[in-house]
PDB file of N, CA and C in Angstrom:
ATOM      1  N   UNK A   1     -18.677  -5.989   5.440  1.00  0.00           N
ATOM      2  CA  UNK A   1     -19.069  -4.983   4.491  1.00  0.00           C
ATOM      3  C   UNK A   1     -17.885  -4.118   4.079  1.00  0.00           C
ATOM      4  N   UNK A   2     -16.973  -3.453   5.318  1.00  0.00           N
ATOM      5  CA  UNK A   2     -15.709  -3.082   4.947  1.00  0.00           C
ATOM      6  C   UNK A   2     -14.733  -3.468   3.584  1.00  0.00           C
ATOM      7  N   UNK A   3     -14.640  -4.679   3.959  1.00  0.00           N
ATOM      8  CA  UNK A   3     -13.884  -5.520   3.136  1.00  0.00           C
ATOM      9  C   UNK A   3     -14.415  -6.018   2.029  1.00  0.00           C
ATOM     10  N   UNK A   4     -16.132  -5.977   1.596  1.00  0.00           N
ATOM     11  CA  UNK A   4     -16.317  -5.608   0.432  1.00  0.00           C
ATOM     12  C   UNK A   4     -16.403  -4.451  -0.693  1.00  0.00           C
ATOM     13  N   UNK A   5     -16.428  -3.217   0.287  1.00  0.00           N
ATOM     14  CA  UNK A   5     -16.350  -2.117  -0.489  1.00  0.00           C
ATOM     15  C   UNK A   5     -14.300  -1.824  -0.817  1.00  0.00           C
ATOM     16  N   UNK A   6     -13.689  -2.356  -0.173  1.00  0.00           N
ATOM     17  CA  UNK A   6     -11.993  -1.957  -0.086  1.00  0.00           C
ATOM     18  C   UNK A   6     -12.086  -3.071  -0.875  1.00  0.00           C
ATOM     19  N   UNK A   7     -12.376  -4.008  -1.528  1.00  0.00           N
ATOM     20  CA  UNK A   7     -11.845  -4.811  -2.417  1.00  0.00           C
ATOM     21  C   UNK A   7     -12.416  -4.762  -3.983  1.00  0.00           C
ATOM     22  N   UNK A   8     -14.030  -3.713  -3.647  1.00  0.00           N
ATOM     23  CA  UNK A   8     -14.542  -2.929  -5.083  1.00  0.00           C
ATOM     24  C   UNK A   8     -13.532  -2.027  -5.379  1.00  0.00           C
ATOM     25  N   UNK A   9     -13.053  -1.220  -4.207  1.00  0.00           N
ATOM     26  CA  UNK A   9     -11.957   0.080  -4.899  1.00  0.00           C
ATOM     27  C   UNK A   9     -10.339  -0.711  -5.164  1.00  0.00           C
ATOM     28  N   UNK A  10      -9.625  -1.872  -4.559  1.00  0.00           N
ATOM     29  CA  UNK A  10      -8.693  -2.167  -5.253  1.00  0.00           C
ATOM     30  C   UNK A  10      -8.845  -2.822  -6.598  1.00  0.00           C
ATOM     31  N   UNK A  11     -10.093  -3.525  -6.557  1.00  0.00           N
ATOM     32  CA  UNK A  11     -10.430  -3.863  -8.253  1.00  0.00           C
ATOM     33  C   UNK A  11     -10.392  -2.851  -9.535  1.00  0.00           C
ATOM     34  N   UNK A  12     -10.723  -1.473  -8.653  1.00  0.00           N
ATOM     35  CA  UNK A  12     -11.165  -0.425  -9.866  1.00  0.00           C
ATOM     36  C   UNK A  12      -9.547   0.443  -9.854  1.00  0.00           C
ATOM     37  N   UNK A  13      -8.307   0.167  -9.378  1.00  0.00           N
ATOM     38  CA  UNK A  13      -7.178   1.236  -8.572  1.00  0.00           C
ATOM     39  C   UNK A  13      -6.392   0.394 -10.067  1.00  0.00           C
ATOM     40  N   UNK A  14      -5.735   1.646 -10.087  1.00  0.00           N
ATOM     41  CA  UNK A  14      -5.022   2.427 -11.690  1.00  0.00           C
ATOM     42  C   UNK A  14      -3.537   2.346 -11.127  1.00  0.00           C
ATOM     43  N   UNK A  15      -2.475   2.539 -12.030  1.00  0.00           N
ATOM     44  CA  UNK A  15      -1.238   2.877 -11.716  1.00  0.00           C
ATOM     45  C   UNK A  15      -1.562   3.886 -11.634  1.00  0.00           C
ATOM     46  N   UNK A  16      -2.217   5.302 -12.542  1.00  0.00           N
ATOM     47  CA  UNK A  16      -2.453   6.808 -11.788  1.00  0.00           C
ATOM     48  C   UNK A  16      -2.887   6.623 -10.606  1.00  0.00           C
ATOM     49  N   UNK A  17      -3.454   5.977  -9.958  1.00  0.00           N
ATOM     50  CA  UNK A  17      -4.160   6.287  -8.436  1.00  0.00           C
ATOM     51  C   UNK A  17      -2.616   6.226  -7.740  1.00  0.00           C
ATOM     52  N   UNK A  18      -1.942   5.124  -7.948  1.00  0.00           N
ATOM     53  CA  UNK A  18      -1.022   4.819  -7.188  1.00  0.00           C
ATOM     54  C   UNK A  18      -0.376   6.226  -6.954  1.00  0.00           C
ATOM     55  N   UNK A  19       0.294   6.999  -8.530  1.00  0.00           N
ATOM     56  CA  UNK A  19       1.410   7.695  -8.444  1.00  0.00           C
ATOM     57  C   UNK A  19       0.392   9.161  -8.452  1.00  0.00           C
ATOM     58  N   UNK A  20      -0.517   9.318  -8.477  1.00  0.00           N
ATOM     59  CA  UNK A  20      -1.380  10.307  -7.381  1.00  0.00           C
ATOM     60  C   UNK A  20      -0.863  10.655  -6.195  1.00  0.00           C
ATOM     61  N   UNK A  21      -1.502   9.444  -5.397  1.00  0.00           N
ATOM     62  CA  UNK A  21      -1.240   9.176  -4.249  1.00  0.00           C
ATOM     63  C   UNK A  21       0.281   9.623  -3.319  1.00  0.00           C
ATOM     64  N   UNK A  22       0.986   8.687  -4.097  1.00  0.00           N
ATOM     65  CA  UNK A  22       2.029   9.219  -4.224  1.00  0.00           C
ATOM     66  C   UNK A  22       2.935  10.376  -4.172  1.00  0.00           C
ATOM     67  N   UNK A  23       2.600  10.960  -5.096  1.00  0.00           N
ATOM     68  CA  UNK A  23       2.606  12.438  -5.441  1.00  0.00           C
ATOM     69  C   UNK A  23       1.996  13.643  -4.393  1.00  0.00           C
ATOM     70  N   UNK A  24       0.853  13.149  -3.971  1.00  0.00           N
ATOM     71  CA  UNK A  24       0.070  14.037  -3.255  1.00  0.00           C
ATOM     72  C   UNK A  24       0.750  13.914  -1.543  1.00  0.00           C
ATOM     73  N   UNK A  25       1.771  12.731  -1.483  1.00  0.00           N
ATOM     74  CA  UNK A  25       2.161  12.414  -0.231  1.00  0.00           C
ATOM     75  C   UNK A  25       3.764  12.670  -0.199  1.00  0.00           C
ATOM     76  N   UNK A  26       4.260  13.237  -1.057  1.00  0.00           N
ATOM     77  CA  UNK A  26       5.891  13.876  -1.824  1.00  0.00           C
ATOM     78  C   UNK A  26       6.399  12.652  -1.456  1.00  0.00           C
ATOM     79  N   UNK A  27       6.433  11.226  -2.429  1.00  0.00           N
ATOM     80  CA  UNK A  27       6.889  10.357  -2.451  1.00  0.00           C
ATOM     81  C   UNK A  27       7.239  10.153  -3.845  1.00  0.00           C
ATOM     82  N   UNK A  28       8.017  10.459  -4.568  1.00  0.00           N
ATOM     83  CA  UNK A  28       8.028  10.116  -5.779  1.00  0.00           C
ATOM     84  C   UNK A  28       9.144   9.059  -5.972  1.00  0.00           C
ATOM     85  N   UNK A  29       8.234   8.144  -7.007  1.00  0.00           N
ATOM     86  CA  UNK A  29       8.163   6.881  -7.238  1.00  0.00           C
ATOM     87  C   UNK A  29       8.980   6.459  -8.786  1.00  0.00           C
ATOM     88  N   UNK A  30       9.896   5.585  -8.472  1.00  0.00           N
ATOM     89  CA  UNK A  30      10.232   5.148 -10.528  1.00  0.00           C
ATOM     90  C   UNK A  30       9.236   4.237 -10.644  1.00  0.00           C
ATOM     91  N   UNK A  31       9.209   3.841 -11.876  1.00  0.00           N
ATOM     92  CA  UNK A  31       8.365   2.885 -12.463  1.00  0.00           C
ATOM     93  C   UNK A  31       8.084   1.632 -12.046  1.00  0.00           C
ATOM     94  N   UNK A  32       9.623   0.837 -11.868  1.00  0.00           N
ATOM     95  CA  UNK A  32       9.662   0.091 -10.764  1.00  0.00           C
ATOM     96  C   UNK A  32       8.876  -0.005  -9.544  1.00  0.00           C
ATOM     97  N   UNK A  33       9.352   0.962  -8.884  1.00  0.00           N
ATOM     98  CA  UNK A  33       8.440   0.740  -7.507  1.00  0.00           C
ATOM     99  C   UNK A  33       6.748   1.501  -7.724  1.00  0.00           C
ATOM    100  N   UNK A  34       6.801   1.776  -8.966  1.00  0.00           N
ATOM    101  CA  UNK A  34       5.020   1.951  -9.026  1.00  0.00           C
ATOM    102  C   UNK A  34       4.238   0.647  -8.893  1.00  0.00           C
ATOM    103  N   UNK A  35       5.006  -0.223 -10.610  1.00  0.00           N
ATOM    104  CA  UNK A  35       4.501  -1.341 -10.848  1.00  0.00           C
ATOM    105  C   UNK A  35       4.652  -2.157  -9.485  1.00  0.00           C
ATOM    106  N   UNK A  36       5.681  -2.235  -8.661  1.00  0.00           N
ATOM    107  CA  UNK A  36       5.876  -3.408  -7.412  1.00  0.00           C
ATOM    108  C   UNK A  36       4.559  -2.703  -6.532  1.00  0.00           C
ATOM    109  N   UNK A  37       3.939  -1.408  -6.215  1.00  0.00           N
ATOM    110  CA  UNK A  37       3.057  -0.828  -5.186  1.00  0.00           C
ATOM    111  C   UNK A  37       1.904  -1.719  -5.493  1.00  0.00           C
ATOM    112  N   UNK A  38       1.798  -1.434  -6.806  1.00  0.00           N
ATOM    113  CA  UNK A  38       0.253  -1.678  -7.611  1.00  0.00           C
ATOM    114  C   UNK A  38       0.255  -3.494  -7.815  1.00  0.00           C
ATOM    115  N   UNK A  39       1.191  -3.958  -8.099  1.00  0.00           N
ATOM    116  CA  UNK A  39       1.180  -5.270  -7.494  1.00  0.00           C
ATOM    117  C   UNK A  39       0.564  -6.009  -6.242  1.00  0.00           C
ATOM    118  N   UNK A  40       1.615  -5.433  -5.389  1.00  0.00           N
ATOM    119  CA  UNK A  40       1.520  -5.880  -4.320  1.00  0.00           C
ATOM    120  C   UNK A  40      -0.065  -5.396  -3.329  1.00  0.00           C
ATOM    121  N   UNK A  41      -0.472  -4.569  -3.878  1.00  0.00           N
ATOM    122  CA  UNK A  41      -1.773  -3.919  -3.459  1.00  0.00           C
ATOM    123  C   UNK A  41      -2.833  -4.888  -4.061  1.00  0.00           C
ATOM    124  N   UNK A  42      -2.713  -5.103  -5.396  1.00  0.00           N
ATOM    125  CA  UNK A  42      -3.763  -5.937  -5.882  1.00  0.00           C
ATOM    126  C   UNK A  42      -3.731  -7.343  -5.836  1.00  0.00           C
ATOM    127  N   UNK A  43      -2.401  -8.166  -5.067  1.00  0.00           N
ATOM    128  CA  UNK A  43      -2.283  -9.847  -4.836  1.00  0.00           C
ATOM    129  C   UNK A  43      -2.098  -9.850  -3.593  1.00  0.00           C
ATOM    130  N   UNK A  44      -1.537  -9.363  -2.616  1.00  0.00           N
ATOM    131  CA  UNK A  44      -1.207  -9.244  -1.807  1.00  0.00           C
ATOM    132  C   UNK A  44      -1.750  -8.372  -0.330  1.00  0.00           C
ATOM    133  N   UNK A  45      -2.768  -7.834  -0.543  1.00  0.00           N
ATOM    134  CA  UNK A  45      -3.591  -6.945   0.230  1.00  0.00           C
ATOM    135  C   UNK A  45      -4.492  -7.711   1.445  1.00  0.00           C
ATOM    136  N   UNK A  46      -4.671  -8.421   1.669  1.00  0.00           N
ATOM    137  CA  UNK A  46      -4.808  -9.293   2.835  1.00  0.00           C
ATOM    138  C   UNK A  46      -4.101  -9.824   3.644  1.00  0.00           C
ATOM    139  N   UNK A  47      -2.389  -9.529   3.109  1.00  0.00           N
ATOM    140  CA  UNK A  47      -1.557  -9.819   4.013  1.00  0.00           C
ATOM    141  C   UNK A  47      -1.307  -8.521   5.223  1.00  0.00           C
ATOM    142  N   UNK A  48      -1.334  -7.481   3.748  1.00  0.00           N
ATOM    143  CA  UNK A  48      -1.492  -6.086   4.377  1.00  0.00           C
ATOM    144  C   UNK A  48      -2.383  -5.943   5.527  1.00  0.00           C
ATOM    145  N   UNK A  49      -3.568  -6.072   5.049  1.00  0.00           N
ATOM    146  CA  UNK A  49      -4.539  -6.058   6.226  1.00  0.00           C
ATOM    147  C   UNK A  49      -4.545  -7.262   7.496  1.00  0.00           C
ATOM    148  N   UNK A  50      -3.748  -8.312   7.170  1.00  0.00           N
ATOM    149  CA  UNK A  50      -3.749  -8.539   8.640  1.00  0.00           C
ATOM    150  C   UNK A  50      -2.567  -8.814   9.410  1.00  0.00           C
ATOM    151  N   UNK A  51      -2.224  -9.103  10.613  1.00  0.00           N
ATOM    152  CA  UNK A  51      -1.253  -9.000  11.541  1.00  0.00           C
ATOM    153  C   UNK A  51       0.128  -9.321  11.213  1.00  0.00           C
ATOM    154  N   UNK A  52       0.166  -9.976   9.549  1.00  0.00           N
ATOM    155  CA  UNK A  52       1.656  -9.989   9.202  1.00  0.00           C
ATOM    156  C   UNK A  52       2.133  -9.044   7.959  1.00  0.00           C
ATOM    157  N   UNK A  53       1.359  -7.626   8.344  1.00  0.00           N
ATOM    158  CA  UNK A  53       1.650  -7.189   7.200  1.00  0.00           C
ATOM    159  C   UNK A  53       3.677  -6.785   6.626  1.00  0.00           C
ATOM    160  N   UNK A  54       3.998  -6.773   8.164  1.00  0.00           N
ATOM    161  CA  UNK A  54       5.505  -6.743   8.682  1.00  0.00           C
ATOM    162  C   UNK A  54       6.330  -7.622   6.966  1.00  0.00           C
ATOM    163  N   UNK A  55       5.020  -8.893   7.043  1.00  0.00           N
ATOM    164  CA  UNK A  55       6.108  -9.970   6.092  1.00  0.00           C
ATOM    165  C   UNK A  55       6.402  -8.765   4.308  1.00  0.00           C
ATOM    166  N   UNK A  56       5.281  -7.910   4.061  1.00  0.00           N
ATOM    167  CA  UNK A  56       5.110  -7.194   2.842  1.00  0.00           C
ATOM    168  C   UNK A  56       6.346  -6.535   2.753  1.00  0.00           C
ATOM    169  N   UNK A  57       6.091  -5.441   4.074  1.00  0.00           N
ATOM    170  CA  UNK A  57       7.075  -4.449   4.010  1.00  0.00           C
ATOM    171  C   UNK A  57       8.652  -4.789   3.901  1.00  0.00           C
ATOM    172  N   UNK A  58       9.310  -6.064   4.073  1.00  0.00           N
ATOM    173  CA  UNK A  58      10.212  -6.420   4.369  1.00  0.00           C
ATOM    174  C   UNK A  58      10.470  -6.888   2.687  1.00  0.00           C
ATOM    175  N   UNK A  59       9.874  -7.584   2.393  1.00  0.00           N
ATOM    176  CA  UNK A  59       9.974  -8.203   1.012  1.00  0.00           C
ATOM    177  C   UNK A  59      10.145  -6.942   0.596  1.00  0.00           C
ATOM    178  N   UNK A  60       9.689  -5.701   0.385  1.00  0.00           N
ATOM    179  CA  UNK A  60       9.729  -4.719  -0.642  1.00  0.00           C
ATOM    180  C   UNK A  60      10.936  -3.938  -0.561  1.00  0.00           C
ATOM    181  N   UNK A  61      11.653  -4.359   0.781  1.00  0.00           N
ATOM    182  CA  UNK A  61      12.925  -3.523   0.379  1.00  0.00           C
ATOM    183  C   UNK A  61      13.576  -3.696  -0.595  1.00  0.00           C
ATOM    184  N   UNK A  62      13.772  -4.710  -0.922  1.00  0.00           N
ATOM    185  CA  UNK A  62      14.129  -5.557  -2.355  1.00  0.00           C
ATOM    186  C   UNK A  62      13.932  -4.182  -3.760  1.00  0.00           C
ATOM    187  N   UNK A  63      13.131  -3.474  -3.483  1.00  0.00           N
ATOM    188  CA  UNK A  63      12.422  -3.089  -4.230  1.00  0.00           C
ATOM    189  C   UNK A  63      12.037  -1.512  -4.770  1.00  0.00           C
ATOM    190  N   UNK A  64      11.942  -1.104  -3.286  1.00  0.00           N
ATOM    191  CA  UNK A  64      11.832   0.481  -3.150  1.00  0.00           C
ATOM    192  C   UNK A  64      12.837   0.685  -2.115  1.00  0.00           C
ATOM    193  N   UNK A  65      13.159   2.428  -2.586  1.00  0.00           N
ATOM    194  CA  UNK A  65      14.690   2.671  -2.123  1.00  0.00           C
ATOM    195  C   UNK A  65      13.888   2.965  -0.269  1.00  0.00           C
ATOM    196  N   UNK A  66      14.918   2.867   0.798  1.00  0.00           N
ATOM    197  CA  UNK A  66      14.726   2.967   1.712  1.00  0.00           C
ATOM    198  C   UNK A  66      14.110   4.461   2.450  1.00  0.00           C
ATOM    199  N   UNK A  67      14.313   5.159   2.032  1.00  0.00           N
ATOM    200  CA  UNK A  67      13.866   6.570   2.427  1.00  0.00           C
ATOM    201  C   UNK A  67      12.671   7.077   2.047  1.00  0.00           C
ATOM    202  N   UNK A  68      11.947   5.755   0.922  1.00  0.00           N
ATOM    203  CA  UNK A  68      10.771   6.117   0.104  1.00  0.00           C
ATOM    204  C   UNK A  68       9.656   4.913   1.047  1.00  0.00           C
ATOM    205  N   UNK A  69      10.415   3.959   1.402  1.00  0.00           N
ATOM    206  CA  UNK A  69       9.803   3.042   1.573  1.00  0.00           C
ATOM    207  C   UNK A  69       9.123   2.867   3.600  1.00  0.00           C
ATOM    208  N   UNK A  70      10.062   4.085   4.309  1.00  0.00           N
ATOM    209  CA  UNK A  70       9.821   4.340   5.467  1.00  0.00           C
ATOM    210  C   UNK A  70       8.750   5.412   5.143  1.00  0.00           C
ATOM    211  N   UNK A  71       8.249   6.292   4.062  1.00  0.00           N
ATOM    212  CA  UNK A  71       7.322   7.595   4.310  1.00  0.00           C
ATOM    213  C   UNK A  71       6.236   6.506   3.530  1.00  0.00           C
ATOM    214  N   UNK A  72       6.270   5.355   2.566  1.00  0.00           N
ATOM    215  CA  UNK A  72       5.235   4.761   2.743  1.00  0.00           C
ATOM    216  C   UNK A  72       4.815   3.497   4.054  1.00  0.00           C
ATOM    217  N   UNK A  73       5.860   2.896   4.458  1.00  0.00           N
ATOM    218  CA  UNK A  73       5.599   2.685   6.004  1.00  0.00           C
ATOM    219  C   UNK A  73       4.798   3.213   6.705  1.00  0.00           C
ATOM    220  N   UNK A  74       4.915   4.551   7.282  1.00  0.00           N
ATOM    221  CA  UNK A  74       4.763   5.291   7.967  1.00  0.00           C
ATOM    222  C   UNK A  74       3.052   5.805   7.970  1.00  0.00           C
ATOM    223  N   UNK A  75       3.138   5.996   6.423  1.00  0.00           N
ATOM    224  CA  UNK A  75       2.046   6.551   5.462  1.00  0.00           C
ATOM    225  C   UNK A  75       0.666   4.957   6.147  1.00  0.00           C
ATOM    226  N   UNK A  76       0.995   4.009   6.083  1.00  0.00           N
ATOM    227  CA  UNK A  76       0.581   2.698   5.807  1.00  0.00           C
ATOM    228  C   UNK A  76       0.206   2.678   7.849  1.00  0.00           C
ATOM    229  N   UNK A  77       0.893   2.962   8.533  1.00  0.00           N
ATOM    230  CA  UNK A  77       0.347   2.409   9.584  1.00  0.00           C
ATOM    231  C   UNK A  77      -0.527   3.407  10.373  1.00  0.00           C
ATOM    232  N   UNK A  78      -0.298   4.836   9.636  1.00  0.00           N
ATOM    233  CA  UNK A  78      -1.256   6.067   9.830  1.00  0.00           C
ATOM    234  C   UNK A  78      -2.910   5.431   9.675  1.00  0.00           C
ATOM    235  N   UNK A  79      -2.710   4.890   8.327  1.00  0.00           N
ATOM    236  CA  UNK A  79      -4.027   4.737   7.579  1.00  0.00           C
ATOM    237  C   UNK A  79      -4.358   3.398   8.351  1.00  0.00           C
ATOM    238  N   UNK A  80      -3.752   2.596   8.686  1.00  0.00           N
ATOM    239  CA  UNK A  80      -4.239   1.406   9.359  1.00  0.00           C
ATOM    240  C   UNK A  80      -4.483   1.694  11.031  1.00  0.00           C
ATOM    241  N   UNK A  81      -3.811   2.349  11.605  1.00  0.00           N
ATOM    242  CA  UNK A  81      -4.449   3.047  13.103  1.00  0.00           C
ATOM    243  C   UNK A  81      -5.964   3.658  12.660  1.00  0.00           C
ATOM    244  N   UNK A  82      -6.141   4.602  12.155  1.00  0.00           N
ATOM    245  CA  UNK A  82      -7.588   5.011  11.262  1.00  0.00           C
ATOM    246  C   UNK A  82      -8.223   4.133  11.156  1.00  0.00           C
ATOM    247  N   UNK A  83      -8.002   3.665  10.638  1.00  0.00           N
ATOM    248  CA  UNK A  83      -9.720   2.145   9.904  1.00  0.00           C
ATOM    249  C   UNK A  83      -8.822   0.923  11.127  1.00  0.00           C
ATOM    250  N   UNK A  84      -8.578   0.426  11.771  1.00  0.00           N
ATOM    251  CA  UNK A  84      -8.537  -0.634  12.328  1.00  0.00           C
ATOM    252  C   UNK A  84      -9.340  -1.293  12.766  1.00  0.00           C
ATOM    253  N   UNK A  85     -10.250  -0.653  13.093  1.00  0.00           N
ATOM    254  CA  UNK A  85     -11.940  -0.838  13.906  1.00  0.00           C
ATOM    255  C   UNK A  85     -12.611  -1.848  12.307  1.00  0.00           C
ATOM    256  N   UNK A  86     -12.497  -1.461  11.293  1.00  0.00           N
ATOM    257  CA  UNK A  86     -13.218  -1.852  10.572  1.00  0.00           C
ATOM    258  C   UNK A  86     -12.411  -3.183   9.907  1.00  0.00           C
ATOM    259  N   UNK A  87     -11.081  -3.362  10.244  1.00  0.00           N
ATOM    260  CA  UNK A  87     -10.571  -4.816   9.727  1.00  0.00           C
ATOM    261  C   UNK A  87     -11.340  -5.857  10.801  1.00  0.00           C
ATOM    262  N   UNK A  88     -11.755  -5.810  12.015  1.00  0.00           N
ATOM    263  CA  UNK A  88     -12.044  -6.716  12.516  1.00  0.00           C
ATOM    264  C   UNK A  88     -13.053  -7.662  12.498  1.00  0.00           C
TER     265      UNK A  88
END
């Protein structure tokens, strides 16, 4: 059930949600690494959610500058300690 309601809200998730989010977490983002967030959130989100999400974060250095990309790290395993109970 989890995983059908988290895959109604990435269906309905905006580049504003992203740079909201963002914003509301003093991460500010170029365009670039908006479009790569909102990407990778909407093809890629099952990797996230399970035990290799390691492979995401690594690919994205490529991508987002490093100092942005550890407070969304960081940000990312907060929220996944929280709901973990419900990936299983």
């Amino acid at each position: 059930m989890f995983l059908s309601i988290l895959e109604n809200y990435i269906n309905k998730l905006t580049i504003k949600d992203i740079i909201l989010f963002s914003n509301k977490n003093n991460i500010l983002l170029n365009s670039k690494e908006i479009n790569y967030i909102y990407n990778v959130i909407k093809n890629d989100y099952k990797t996230l959610l399970s035990d290799n999400y390691d492979k995401v974060f690594k690919k994205a250095k490529d991508y987002i500058e490093e100092e942005k990309l550890k407070k969304i790290y960081n940000l990312f395993l907060d929220y996944r300690s929280k709901y973990q109970n419900y990936f299983n």
